[in-house]
C-alpha atoms as a PDB file:
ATOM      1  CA  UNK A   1      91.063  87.379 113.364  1.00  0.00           C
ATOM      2  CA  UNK A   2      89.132  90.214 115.000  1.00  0.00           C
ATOM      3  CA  UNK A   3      86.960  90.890 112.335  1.00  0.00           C
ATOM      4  CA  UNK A   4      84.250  92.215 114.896  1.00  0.00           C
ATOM      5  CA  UNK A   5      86.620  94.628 116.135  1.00  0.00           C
ATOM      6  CA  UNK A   6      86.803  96.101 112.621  1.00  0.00           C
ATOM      7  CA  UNK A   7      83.359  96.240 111.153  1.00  0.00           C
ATOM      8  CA  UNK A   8      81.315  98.266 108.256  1.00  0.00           C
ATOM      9  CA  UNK A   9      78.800 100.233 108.719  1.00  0.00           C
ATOM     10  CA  UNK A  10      76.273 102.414 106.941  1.00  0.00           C
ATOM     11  CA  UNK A  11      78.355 105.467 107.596  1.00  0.00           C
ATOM     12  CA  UNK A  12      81.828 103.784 107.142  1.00  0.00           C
ATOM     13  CA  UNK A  13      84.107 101.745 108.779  1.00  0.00           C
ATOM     14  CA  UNK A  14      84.296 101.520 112.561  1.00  0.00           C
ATOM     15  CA  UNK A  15      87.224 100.299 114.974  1.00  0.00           C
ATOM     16  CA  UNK A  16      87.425  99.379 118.579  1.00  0.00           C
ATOM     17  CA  UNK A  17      90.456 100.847 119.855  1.00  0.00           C
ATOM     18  CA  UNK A  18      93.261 100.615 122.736  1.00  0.00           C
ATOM     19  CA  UNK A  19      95.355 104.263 123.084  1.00  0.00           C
ATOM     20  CA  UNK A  20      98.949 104.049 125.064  1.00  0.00           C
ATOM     21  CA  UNK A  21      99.234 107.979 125.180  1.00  0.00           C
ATOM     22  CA  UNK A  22     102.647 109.600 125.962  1.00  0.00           C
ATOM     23  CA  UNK A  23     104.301 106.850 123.996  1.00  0.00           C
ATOM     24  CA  UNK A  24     107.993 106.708 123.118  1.00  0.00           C
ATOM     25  CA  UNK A  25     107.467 105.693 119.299  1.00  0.00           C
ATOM     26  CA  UNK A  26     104.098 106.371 117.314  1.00  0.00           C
ATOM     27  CA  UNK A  27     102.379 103.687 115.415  1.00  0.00           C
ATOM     28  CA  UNK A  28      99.711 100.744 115.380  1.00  0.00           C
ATOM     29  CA  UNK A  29     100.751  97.589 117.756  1.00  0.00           C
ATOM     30  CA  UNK A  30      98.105  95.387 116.479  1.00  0.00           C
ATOM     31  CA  UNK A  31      95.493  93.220 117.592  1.00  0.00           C
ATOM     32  CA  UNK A  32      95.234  93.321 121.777  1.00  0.00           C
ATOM     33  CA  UNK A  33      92.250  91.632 123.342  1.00  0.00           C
ATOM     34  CA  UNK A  34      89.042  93.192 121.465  1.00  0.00           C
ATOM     35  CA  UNK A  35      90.541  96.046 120.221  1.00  0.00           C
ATOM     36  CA  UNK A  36      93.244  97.465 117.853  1.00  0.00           C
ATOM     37  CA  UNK A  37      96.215  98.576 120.226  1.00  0.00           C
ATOM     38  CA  UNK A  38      97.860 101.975 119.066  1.00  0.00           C
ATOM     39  CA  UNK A  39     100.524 104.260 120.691  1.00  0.00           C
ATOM     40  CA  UNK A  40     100.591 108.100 120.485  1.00  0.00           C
ATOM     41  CA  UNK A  41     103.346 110.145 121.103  1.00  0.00           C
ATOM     42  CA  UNK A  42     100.698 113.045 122.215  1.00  0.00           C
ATOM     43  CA  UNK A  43      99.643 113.389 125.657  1.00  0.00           C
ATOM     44  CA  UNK A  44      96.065 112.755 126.802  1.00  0.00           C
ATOM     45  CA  UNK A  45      95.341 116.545 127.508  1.00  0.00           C
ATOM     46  CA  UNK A  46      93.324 118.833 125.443  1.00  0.00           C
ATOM     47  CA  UNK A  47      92.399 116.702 123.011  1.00  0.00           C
ATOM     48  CA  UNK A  48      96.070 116.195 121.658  1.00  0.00           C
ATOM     49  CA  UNK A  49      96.000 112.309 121.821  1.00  0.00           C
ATOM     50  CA  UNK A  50      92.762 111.991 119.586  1.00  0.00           C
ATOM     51  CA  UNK A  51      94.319 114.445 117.243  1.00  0.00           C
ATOM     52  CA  UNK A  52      97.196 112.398 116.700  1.00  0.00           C
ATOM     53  CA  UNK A  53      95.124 109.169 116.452  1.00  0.00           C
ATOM     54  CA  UNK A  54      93.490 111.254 113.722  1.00  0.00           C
ATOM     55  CA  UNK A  55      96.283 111.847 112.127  1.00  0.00           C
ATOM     56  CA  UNK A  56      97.960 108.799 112.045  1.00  0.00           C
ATOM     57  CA  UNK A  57      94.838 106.369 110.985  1.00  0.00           C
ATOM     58  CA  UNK A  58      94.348 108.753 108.531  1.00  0.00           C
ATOM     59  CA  UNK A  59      97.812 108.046 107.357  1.00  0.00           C
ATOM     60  CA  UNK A  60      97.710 104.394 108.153  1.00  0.00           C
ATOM     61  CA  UNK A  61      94.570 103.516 106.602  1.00  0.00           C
ATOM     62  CA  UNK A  62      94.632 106.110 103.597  1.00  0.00           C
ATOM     63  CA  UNK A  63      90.846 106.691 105.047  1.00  0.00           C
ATOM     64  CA  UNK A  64      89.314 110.704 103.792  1.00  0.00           C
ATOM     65  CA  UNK A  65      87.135 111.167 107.314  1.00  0.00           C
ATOM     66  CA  UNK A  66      88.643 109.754 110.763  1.00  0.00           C
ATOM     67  CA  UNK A  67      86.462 110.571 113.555  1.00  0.00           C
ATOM     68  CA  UNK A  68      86.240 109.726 117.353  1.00  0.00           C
ATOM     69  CA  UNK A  69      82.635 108.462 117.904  1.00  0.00           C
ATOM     70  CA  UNK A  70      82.779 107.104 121.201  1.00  0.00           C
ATOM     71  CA  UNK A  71      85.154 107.321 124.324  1.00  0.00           C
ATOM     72  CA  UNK A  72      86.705 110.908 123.424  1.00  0.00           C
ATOM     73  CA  UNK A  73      88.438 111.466 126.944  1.00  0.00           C
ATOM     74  CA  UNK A  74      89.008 107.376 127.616  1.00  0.00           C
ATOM     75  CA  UNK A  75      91.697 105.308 126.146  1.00  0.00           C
ATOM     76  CA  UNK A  76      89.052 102.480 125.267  1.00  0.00           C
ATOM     77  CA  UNK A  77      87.681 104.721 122.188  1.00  0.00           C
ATOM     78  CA  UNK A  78      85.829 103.675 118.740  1.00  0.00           C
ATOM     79  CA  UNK A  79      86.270 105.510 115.466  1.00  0.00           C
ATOM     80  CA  UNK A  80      84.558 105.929 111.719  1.00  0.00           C
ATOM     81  CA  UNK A  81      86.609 105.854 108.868  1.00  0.00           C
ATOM     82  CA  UNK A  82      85.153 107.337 105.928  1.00  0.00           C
ATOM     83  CA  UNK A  83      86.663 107.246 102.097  1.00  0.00           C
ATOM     84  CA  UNK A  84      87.859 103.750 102.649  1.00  0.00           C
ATOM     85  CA  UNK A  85      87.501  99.814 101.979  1.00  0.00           C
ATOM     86  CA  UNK A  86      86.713  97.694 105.272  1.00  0.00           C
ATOM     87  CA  UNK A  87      89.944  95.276 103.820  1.00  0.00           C
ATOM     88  CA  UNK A  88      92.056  98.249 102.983  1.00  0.00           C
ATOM     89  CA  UNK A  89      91.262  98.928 107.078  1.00  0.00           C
ATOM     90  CA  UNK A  90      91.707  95.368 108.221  1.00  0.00           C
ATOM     91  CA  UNK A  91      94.734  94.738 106.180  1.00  0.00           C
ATOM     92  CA  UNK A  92      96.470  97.729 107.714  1.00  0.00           C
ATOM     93  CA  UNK A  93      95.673  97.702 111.301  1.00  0.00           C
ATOM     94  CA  UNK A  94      95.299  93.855 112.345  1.00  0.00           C
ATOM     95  CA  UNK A  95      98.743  93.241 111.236  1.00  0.00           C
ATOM     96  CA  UNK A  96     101.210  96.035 111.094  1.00  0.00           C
END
């Protein structure tokens, strides 16, 4: 189940990624389409939304590195985990 969405890489582990900013409640959704739906409380201004997608993969996933790689100011966006299993990733974001 959307094991191309969530792939390894030579620098880590990359995700495809759906962002609901402005959300009511925080937290992954799961699996939407060809990307991993999550919801941020933050609003899509100053960079507040990818902090808070930061934050919470990093506490989702357990990953060391979380960084935006592509789409920084859309809410289609792709990010490399670093410090942390491609399983570990799959396991916790493909069905919360």
């Amino acid at each position: 189940m959307g094991h191309h969405l969530i792939r390894e890489t030579t620098r880590g582990v990359e995700v495809d990624l759906l962002i609901v900013p402005n959300a009511a409640r925080a937290g992954v959704v799961g699996v939407h389409g060809d990307r991993v739906k999550i919801r941020v409380a933050s609003p899509p201004e100053k960079n507040k939304a990818n902090a808070a997608v930061v934050d919470l993969l990093r506490g989702v996933t357990g990953a060391r590195g979380v960084e935006v790689t592509k789409g920084r100011t859309g809410r289609h966006k792709t990010v490399l985990l670093t410090g942390v299993a491609l399983d570990s990733v799959r396991e916790s974001l493909e069905a919360p």
